[in-house]
PDB file of N, CA and C in Angstrom:
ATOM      1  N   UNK A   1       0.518  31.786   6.852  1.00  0.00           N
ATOM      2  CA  UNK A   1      -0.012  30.448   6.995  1.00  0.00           C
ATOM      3  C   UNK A   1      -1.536  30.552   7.026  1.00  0.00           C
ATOM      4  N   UNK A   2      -2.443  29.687   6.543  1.00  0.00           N
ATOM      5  CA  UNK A   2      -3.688  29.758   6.335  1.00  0.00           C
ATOM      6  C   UNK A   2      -4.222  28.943   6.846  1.00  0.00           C
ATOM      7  N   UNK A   3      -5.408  29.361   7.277  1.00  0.00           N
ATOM      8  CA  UNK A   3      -6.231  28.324   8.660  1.00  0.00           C
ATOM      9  C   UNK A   3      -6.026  26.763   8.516  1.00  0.00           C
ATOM     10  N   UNK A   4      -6.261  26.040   6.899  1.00  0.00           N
ATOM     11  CA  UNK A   4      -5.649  25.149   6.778  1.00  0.00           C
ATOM     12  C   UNK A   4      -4.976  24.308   7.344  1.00  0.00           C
ATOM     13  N   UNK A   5      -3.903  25.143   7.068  1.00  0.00           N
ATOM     14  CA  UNK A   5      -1.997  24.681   7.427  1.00  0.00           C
ATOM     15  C   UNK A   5      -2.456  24.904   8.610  1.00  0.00           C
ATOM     16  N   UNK A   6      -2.774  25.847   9.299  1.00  0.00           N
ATOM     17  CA  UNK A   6      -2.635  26.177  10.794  1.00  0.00           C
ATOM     18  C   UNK A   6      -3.205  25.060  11.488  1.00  0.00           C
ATOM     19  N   UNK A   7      -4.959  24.555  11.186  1.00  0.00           N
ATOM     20  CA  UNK A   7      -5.337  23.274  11.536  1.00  0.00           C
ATOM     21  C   UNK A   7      -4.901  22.438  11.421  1.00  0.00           C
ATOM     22  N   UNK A   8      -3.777  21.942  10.551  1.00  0.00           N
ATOM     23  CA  UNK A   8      -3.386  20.542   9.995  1.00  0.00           C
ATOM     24  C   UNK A   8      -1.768  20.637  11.156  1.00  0.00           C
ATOM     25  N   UNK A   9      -1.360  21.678  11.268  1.00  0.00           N
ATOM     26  CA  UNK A   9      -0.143  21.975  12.510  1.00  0.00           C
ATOM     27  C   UNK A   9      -0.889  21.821  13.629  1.00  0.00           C
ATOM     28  N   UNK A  10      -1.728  22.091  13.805  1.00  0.00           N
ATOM     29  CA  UNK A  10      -2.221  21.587  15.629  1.00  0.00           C
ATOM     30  C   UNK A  10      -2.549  20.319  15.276  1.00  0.00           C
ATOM     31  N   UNK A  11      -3.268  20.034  14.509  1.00  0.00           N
ATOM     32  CA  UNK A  11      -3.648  18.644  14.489  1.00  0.00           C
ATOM     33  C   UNK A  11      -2.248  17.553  14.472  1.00  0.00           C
ATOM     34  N   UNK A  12      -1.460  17.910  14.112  1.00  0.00           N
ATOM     35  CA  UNK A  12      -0.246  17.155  13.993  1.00  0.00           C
ATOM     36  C   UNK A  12       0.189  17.163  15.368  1.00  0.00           C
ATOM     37  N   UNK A  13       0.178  18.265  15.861  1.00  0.00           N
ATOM     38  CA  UNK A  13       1.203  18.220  17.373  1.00  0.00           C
ATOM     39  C   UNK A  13       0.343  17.614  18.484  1.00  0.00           C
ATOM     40  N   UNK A  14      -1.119  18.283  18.436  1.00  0.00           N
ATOM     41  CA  UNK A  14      -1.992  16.784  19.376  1.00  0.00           C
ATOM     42  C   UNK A  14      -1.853  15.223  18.941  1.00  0.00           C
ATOM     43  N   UNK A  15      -1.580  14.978  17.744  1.00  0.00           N
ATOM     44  CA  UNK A  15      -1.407  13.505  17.742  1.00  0.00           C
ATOM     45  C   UNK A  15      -0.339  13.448  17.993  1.00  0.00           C
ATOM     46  N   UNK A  16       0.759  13.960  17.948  1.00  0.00           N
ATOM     47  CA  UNK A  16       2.228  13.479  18.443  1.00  0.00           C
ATOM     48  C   UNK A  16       2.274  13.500  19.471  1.00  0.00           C
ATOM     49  N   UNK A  17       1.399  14.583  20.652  1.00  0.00           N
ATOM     50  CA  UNK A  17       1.491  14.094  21.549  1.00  0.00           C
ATOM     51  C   UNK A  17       0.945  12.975  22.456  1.00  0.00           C
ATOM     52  N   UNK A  18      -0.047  12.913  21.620  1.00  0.00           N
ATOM     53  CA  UNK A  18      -1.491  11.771  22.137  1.00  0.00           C
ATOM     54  C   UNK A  18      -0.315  10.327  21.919  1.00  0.00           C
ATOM     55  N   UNK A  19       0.623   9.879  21.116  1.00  0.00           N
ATOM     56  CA  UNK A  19       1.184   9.004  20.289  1.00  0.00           C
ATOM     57  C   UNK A  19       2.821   9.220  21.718  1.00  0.00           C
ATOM     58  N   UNK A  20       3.013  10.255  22.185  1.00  0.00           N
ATOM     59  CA  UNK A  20       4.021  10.597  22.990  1.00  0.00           C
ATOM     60  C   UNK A  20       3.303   9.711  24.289  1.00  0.00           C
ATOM     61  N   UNK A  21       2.064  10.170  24.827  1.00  0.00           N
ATOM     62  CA  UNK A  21       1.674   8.926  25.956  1.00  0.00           C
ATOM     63  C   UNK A  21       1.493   7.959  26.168  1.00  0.00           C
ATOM     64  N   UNK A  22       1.039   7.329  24.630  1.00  0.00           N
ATOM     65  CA  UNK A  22       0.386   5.948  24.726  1.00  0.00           C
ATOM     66  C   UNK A  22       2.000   5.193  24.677  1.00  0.00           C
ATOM     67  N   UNK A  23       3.065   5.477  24.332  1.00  0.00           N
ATOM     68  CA  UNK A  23       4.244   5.107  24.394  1.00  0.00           C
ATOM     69  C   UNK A  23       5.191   5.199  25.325  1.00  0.00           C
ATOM     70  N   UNK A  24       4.540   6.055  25.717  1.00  0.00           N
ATOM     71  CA  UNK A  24       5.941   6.478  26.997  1.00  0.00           C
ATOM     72  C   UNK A  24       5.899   5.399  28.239  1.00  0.00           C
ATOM     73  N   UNK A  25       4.541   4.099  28.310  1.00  0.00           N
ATOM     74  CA  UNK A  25       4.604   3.489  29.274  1.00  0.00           C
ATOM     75  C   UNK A  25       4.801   1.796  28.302  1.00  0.00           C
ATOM     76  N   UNK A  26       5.990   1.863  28.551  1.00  0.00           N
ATOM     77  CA  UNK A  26       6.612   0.077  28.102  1.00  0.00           C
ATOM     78  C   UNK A  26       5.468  -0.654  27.794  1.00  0.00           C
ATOM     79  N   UNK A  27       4.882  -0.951  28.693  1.00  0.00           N
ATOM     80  CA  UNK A  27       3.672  -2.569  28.577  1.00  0.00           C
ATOM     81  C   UNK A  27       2.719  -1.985  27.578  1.00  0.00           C
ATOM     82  N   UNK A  28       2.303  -0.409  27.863  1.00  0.00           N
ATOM     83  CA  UNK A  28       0.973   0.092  27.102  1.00  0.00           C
ATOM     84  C   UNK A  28       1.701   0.029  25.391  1.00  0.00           C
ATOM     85  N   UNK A  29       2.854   0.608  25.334  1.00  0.00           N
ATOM     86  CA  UNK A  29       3.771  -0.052  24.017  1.00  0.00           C
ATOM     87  C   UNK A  29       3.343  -1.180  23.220  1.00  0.00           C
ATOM     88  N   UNK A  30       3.961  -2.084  24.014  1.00  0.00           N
ATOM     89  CA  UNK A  30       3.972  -3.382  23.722  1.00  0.00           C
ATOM     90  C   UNK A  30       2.791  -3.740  23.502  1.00  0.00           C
ATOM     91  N   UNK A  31       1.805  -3.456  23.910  1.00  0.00           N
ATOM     92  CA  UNK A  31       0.135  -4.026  24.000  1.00  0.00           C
ATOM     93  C   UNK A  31      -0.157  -3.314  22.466  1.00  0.00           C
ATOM     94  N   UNK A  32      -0.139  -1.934  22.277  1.00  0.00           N
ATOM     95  CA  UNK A  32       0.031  -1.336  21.201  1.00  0.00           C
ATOM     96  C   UNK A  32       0.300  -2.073  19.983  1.00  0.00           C
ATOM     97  N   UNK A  33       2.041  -2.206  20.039  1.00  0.00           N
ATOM     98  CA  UNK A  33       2.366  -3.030  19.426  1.00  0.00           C
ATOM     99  C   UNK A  33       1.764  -4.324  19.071  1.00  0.00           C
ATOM    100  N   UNK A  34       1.388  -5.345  19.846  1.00  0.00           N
ATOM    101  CA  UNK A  34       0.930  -6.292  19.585  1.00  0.00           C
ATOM    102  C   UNK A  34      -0.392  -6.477  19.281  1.00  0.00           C
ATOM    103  N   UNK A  35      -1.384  -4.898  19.194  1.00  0.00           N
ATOM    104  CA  UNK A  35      -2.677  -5.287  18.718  1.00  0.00           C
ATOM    105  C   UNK A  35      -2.441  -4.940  16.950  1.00  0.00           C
ATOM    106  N   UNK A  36      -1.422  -4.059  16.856  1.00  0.00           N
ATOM    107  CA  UNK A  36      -1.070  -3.493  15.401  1.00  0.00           C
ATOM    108  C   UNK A  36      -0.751  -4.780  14.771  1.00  0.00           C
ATOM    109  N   UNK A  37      -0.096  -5.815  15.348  1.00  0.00           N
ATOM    110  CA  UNK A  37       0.208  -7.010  14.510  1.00  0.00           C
ATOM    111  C   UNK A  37      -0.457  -8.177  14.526  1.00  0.00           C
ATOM    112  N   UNK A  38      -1.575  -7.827  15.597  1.00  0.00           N
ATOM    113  CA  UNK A  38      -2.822  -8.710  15.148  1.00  0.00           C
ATOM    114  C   UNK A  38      -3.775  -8.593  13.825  1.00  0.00           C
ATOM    115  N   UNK A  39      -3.591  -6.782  13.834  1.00  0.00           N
ATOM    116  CA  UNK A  39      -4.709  -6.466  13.118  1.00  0.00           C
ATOM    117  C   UNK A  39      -4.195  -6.838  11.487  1.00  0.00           C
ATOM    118  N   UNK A  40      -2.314  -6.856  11.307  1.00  0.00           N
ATOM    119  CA  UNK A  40      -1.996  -6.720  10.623  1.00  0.00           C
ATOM    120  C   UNK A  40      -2.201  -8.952   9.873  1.00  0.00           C
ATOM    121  N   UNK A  41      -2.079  -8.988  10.697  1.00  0.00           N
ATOM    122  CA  UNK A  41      -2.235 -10.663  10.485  1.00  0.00           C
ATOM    123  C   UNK A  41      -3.145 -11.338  10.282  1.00  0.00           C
ATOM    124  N   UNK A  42      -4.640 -10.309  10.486  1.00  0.00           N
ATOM    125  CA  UNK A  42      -5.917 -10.708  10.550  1.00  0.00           C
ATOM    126  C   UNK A  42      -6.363 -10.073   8.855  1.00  0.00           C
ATOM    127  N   UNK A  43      -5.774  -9.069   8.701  1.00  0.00           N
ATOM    128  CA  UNK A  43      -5.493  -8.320   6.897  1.00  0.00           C
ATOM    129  C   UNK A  43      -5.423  -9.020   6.490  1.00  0.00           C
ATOM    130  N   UNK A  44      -3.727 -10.282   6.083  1.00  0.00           N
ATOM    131  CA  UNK A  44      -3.261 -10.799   5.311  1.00  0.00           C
ATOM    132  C   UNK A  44      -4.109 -12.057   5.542  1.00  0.00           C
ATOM    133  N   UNK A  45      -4.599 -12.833   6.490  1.00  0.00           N
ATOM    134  CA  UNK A  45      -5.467 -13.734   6.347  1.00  0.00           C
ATOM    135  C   UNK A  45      -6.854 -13.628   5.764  1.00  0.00           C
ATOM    136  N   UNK A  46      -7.577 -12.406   5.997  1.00  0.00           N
ATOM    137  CA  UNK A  46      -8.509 -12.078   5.021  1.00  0.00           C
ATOM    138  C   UNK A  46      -8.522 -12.053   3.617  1.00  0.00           C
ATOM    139  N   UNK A  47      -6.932 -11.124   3.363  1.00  0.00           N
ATOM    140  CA  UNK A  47      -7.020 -10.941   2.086  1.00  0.00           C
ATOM    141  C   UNK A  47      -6.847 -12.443   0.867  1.00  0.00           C
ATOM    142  N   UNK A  48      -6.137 -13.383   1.938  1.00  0.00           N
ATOM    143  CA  UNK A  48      -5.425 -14.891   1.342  1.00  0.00           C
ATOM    144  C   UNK A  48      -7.025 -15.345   1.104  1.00  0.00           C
ATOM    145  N   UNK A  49      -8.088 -15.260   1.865  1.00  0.00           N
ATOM    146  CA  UNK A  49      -9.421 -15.833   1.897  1.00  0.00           C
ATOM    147  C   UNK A  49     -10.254 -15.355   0.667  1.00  0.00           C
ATOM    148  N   UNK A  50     -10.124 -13.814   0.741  1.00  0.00           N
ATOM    149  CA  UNK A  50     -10.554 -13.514  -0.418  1.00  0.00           C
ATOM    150  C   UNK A  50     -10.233 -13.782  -1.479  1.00  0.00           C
ATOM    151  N   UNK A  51      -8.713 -13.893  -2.083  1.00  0.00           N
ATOM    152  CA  UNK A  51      -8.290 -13.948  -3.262  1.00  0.00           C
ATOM    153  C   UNK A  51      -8.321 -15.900  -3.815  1.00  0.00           C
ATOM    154  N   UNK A  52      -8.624 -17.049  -2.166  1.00  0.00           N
ATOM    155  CA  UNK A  52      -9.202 -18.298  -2.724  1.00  0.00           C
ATOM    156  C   UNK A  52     -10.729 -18.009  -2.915  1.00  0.00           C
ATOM    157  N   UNK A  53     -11.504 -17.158  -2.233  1.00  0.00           N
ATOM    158  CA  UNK A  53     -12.836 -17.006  -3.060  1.00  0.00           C
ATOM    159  C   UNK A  53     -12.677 -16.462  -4.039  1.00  0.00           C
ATOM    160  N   UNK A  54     -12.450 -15.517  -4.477  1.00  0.00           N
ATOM    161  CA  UNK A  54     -12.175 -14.676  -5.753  1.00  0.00           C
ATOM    162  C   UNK A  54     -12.474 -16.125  -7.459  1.00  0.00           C
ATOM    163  N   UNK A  55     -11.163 -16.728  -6.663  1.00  0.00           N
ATOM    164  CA  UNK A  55     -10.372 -17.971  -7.720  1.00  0.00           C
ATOM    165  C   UNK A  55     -12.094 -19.001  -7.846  1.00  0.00           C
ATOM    166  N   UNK A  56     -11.940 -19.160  -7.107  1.00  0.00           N
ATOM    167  CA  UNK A  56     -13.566 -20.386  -6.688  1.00  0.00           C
ATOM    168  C   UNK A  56     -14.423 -20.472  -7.742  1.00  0.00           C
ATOM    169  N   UNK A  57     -14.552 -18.675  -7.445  1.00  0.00           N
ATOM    170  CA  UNK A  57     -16.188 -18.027  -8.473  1.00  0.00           C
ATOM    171  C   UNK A  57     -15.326 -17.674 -10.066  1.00  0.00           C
ATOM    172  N   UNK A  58     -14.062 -17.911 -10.009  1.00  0.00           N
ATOM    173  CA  UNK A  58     -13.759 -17.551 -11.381  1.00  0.00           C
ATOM    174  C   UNK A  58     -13.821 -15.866 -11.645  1.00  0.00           C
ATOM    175  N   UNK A  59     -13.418 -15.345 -10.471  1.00  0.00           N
ATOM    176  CA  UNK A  59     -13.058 -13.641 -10.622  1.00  0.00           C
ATOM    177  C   UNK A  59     -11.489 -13.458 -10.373  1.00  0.00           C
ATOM    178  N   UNK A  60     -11.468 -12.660 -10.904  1.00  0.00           N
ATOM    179  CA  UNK A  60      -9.937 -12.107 -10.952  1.00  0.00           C
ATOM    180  C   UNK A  60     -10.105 -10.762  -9.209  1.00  0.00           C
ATOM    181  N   UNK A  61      -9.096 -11.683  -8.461  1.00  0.00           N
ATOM    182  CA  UNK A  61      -8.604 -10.837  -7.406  1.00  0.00           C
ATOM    183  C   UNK A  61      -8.192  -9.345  -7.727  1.00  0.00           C
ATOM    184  N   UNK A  62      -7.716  -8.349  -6.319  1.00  0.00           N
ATOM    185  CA  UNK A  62      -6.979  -7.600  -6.590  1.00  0.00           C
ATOM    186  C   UNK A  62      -5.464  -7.814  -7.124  1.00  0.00           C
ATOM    187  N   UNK A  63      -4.533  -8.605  -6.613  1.00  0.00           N
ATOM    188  CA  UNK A  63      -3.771  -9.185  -6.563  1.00  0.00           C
ATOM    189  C   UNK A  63      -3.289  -9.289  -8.150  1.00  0.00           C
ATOM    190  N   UNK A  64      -4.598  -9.639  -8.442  1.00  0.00           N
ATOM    191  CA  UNK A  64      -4.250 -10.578 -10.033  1.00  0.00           C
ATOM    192  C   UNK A  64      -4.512  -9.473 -11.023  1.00  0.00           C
ATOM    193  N   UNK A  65      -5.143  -8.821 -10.529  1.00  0.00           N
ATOM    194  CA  UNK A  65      -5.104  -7.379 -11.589  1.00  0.00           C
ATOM    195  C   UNK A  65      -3.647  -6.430 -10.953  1.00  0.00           C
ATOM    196  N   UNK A  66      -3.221  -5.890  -9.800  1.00  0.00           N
ATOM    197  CA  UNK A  66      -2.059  -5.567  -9.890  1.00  0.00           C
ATOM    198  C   UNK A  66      -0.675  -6.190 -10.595  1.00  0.00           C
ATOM    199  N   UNK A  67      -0.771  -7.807 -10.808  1.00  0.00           N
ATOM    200  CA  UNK A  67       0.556  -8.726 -11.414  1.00  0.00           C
ATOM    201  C   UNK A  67      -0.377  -8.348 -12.754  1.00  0.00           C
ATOM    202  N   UNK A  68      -1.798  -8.267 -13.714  1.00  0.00           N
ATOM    203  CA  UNK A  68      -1.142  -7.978 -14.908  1.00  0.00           C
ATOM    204  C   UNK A  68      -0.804  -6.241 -14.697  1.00  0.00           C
ATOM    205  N   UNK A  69      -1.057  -5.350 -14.052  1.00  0.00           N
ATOM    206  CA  UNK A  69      -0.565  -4.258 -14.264  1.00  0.00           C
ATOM    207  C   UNK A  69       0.580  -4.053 -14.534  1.00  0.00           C
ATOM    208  N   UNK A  70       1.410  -4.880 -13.813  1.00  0.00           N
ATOM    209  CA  UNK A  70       2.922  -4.690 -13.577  1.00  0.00           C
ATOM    210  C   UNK A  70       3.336  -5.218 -14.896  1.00  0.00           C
ATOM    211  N   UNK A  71       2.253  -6.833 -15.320  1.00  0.00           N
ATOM    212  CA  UNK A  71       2.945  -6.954 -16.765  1.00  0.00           C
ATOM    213  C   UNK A  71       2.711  -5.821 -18.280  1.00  0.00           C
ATOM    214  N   UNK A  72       1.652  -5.366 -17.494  1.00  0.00           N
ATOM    215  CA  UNK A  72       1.457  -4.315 -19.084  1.00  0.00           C
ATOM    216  C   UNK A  72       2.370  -3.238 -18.797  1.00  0.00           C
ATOM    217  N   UNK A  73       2.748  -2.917 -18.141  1.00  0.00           N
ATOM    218  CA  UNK A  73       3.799  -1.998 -17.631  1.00  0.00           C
ATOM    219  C   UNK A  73       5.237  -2.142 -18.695  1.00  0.00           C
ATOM    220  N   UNK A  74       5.526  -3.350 -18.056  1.00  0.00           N
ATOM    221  CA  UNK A  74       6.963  -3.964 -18.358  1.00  0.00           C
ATOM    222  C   UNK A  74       6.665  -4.429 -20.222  1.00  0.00           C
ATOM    223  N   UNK A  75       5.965  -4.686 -20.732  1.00  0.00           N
ATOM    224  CA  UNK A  75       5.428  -5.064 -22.102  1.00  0.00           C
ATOM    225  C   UNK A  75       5.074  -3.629 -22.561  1.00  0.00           C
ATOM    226  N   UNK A  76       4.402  -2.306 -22.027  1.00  0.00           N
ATOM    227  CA  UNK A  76       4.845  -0.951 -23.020  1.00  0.00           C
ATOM    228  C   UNK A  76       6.185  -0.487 -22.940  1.00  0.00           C
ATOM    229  N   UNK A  77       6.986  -0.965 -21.316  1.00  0.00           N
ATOM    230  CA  UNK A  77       8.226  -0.404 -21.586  1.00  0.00           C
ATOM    231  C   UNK A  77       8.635  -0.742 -22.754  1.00  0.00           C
ATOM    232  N   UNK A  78       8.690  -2.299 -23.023  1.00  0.00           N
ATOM    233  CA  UNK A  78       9.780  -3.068 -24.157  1.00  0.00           C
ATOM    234  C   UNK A  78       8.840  -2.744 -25.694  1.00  0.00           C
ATOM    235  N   UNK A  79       7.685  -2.329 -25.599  1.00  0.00           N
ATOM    236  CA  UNK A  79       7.048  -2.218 -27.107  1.00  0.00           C
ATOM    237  C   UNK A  79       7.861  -0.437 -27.261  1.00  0.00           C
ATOM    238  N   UNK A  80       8.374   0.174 -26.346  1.00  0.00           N
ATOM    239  CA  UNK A  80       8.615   1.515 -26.719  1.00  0.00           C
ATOM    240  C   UNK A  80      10.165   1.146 -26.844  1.00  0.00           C
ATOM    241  N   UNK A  81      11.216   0.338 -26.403  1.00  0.00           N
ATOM    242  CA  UNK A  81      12.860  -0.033 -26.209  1.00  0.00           C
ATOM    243  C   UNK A  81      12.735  -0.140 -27.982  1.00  0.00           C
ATOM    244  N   UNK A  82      11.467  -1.021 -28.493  1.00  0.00           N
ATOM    245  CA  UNK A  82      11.517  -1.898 -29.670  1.00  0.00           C
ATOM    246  C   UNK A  82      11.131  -1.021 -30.972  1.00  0.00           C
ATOM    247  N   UNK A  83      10.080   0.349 -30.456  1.00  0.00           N
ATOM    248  CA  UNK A  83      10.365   1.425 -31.239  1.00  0.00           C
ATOM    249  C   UNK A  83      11.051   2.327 -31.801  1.00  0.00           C
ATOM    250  N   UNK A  84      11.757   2.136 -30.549  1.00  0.00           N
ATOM    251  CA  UNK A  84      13.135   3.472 -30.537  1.00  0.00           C
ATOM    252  C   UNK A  84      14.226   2.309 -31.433  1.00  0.00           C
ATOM    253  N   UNK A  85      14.427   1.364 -31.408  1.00  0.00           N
ATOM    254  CA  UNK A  85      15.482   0.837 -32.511  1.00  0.00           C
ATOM    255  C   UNK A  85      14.970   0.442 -33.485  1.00  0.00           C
ATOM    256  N   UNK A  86      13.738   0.519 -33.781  1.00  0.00           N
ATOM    257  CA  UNK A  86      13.471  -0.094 -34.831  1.00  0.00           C
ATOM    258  C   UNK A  86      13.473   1.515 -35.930  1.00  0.00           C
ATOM    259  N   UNK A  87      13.154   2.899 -35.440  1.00  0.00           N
ATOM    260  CA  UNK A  87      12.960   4.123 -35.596  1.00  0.00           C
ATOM    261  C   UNK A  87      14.646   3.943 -35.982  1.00  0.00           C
ATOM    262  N   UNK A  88      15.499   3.988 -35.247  1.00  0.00           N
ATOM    263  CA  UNK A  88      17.034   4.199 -35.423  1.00  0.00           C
ATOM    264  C   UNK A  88      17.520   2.985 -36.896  1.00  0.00           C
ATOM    265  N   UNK A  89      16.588   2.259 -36.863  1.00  0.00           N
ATOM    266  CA  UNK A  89      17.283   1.407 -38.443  1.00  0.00           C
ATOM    267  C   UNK A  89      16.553   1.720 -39.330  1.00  0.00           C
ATOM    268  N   UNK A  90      15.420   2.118 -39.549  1.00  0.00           N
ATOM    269  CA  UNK A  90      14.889   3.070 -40.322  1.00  0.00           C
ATOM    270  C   UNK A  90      15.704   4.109 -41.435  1.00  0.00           C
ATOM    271  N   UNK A  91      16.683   4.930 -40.567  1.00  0.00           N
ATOM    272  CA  UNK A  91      17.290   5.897 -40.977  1.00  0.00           C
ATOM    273  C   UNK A  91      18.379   5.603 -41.074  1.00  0.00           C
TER     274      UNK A  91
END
């Protein structure tokens, strides 16, 4: 094992344990818990803010570039479905 690995193994087992205390007391949990889903709620309201500014100024969001990714995706799958049979009537 190489100092690396060896650092990245202690480092793992101090946070599991650091993550073993802050849990082991119910309320400190829960408080935990409930700042993780603030922070997480305060994300998705940012990000909803950004992507109506985005629209405003006439820029394309993140959002709106991941949905066309997904469509150029799904449009080379079917330009390659449309090769492969069109290759098979060919011959």
């Amino acid at each position: 094992m190489g100092i690396t690995d060896k650092l990245k193994s202690e480092a793992m087992g101090l946070s599991q344990k650091a993550m073993e205390k802050i849990f082991a007391d119910e309320k400190r949990a829960a408080k935990v818990a409930e700042a993780i889903g603030a922070v997480q709620r305060g994300k998705a309201a940012f990000d909803k803010t950004q992507r109506a500014v985005m629209h405003q100024l006439n820029f394309a969001s993140r959002t709106d570039f991941k949905e066309l990714g997904k469509q150029l995706s799904g449009l080379k799958r079917r330009v390659k479905e449309l090769e492969s049979k069109l290759s098979t009537l060919k011959h």
